[in-house]
C-alpha atoms as a PDB file:
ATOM      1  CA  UNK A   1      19.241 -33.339  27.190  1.00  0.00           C
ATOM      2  CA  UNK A   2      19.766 -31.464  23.638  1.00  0.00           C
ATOM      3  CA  UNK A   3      18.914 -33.248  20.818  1.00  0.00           C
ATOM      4  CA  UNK A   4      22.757 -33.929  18.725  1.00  0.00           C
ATOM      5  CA  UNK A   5      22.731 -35.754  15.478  1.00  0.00           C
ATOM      6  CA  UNK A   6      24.760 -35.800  12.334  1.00  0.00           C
ATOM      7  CA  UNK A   7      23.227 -34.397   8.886  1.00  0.00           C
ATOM      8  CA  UNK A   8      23.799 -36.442   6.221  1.00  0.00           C
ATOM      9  CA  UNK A   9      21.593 -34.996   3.086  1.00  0.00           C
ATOM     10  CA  UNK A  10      20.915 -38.364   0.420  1.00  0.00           C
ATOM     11  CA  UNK A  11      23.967 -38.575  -1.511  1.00  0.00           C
ATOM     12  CA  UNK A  12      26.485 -37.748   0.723  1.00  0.00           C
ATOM     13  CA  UNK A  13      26.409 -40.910   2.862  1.00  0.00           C
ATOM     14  CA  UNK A  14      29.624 -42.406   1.538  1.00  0.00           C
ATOM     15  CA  UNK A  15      31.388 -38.434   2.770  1.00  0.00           C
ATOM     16  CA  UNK A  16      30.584 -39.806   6.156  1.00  0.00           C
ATOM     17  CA  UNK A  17      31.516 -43.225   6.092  1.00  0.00           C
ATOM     18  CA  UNK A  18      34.495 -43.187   3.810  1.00  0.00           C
ATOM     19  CA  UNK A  19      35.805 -40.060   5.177  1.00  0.00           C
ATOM     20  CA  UNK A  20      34.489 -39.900   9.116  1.00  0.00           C
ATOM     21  CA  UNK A  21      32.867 -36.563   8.945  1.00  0.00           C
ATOM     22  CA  UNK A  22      29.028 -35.223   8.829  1.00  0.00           C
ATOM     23  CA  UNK A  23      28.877 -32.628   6.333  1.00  0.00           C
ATOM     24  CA  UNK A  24      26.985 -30.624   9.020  1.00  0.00           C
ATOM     25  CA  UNK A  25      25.997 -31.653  12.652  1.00  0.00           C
ATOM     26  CA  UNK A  26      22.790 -30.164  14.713  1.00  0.00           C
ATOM     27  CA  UNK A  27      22.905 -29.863  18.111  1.00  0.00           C
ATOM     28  CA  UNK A  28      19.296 -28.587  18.915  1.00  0.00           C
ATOM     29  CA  UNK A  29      18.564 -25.855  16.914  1.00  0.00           C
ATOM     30  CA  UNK A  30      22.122 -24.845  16.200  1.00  0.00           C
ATOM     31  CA  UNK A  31      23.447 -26.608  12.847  1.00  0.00           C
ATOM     32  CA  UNK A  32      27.340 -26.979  12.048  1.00  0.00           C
ATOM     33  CA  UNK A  33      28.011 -27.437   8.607  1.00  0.00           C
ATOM     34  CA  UNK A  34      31.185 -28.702   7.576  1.00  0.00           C
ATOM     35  CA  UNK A  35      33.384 -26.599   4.623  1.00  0.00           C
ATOM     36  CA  UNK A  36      31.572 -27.135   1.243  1.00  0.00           C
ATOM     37  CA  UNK A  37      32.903 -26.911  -2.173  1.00  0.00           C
ATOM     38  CA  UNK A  38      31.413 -25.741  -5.679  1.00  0.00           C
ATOM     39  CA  UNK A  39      30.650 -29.011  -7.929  1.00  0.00           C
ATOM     40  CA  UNK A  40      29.300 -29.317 -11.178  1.00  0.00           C
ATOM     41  CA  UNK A  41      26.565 -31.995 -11.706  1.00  0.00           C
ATOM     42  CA  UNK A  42      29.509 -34.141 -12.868  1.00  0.00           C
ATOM     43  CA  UNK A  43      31.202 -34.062  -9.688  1.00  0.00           C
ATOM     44  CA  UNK A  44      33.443 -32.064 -10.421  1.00  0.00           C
ATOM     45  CA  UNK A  45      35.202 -28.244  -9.681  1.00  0.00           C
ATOM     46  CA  UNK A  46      33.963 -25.707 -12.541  1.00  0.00           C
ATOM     47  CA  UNK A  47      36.942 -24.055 -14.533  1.00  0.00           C
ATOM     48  CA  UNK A  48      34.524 -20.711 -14.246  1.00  0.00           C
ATOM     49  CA  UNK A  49      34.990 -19.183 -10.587  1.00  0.00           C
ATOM     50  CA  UNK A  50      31.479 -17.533 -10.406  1.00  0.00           C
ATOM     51  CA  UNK A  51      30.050 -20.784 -11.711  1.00  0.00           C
ATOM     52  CA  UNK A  52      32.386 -22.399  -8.887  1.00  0.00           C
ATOM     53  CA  UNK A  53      31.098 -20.324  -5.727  1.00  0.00           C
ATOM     54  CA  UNK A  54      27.274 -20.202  -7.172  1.00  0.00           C
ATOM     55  CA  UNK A  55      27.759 -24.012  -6.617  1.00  0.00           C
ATOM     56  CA  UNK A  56      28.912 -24.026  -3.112  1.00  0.00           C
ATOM     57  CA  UNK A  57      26.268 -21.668  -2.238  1.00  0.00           C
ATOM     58  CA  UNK A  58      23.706 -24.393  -3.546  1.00  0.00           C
ATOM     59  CA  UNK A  59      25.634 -27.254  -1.385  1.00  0.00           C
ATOM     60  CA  UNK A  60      26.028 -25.086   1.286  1.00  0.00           C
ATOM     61  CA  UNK A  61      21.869 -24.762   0.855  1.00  0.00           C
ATOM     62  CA  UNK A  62      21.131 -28.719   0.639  1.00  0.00           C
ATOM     63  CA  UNK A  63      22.780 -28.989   3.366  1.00  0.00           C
ATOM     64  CA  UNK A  64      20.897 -26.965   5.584  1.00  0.00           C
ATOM     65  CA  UNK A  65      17.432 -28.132   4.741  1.00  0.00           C
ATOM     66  CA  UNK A  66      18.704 -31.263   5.442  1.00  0.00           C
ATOM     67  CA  UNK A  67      19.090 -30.645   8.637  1.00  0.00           C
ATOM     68  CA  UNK A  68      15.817 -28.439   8.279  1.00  0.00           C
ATOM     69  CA  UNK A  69      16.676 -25.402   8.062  1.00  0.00           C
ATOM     70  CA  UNK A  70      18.010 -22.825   4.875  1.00  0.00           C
ATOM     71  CA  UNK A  71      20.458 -19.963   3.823  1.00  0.00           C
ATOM     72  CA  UNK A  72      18.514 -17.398   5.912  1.00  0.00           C
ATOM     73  CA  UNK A  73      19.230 -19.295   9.409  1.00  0.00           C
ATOM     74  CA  UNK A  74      23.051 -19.130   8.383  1.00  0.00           C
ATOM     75  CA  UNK A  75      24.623 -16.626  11.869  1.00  0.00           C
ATOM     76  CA  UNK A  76      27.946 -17.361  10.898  1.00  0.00           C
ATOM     77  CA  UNK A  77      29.434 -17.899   7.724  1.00  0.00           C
ATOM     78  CA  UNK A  78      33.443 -18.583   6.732  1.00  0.00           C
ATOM     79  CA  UNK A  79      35.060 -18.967   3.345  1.00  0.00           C
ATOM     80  CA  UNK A  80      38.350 -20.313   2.745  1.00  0.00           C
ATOM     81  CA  UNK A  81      40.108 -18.926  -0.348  1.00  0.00           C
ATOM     82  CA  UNK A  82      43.118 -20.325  -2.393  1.00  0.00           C
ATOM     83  CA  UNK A  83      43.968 -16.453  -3.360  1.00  0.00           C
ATOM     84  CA  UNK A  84      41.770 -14.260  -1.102  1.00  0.00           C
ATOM     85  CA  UNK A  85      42.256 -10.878  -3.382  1.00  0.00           C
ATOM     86  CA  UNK A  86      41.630 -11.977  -6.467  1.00  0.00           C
ATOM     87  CA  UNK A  87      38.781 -14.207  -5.441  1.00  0.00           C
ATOM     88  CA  UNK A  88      36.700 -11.670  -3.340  1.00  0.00           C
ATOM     89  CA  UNK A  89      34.735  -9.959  -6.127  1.00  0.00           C
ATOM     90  CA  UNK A  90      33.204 -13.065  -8.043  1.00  0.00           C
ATOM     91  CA  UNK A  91      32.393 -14.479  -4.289  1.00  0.00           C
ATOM     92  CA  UNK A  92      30.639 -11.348  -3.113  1.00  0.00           C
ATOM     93  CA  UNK A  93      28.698 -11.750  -6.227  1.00  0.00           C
ATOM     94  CA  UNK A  94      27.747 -15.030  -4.764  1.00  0.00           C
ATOM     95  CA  UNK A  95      27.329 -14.747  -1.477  1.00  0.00           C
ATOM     96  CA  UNK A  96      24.788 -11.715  -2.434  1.00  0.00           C
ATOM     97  CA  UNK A  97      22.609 -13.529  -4.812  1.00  0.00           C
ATOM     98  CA  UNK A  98      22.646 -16.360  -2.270  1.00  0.00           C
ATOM     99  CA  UNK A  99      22.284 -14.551   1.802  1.00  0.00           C
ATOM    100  CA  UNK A 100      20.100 -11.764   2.445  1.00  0.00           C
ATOM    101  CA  UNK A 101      19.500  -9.509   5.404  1.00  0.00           C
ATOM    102  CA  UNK A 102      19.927  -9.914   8.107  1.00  0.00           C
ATOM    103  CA  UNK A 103      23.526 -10.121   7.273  1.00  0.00           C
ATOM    104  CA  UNK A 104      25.581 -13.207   9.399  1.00  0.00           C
ATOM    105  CA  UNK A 105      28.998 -12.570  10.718  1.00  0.00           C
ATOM    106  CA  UNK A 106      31.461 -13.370   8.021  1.00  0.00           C
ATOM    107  CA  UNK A 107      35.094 -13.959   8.113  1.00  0.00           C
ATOM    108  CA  UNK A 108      36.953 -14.583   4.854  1.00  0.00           C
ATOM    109  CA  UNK A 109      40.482 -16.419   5.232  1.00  0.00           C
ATOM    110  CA  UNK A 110      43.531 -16.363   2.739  1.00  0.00           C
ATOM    111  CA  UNK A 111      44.542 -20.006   2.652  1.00  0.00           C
ATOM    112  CA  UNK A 112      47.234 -22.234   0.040  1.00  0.00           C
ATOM    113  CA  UNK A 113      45.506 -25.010  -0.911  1.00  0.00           C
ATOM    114  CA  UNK A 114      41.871 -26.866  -0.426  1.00  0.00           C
ATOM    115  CA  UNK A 115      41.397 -30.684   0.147  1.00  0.00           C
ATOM    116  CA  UNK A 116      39.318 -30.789  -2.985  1.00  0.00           C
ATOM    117  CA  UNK A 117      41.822 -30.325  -6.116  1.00  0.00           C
ATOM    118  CA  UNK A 118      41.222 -26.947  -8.144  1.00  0.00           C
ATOM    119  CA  UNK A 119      38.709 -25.836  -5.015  1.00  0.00           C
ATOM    120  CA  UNK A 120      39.272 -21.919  -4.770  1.00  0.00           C
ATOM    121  CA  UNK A 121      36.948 -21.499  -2.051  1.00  0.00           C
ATOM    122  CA  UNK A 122      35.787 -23.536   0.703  1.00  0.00           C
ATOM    123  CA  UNK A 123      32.556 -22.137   2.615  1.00  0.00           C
ATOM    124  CA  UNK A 124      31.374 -23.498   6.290  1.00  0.00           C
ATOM    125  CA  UNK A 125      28.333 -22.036   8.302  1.00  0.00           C
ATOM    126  CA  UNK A 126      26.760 -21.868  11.932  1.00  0.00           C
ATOM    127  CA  UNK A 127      22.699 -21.883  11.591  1.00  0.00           C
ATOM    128  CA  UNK A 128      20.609 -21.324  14.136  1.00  0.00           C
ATOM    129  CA  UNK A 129      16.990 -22.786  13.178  1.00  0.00           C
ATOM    130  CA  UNK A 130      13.815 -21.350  14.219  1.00  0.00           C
ATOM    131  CA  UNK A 131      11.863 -22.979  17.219  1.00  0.00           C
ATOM    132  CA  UNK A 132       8.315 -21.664  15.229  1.00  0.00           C
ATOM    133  CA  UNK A 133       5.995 -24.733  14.411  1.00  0.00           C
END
């Protein structure tokens, strides 16, 4: 039987009990991470966008090792933008100073609004963790 659990990294407890969702679930070595969001260390969305997606980058990251694993296991990765065009060059910036090669699939999606107020970009991930020690 695969091992399935919910990831709950320390601090995001209440996510899962107020709101009934695991900010990322691992089924064996596969990990599901729910969308993440950039937040300042006061909780809330920066008014700078690169400042913004740097931040979800670093959730997206605490996440993971969490659930024991890091950026580099990510084999699927999908952002959700509030305006897709203008929004692509300060996330690429991002998403290069945060993933390295091997490249993971990417899909970038246009959308109106996020659940998080002033969000631009959500990000969600597929990781596939190694089975080494």
């Amino acid at each position: 039987m695969t091992d399935r659990h919910p990831v709950i990294p320390p601090g995001h407890e209440s996510t899962y009990s107020r709101f009934g969702f695991a900010p990322a679930f691992r089924a064996g070595n596969t990990v599901y991470v729910s969308g993440v969001i950039g937040r300042g260390a006061d909780g809330k969305v920066p008014a700078d966008e690169a400042a913004e997606y740097a931040a979800a980058f670093e959730s997206l990251a605490v996440v993971l090792e969490a659930a024991g694993g890091s950026i580099a296991d990510i084999v699927e990765l999908v952002s959700y933008h509030v305006d897709l065009h203008a929004s692509l060059p300060a996330f690429m910036a991002a998403k290069s100073a945060a993933i390295r090669e091997p490249y993971p699939a990417w899909t970038a999606i246009g959308c109106t609004a996020l659940a998080a107020p002033g969000a631009r970009v959500e990000v969600r991930a597929v990781a596939v963790l190694s089975t080494d020690g």
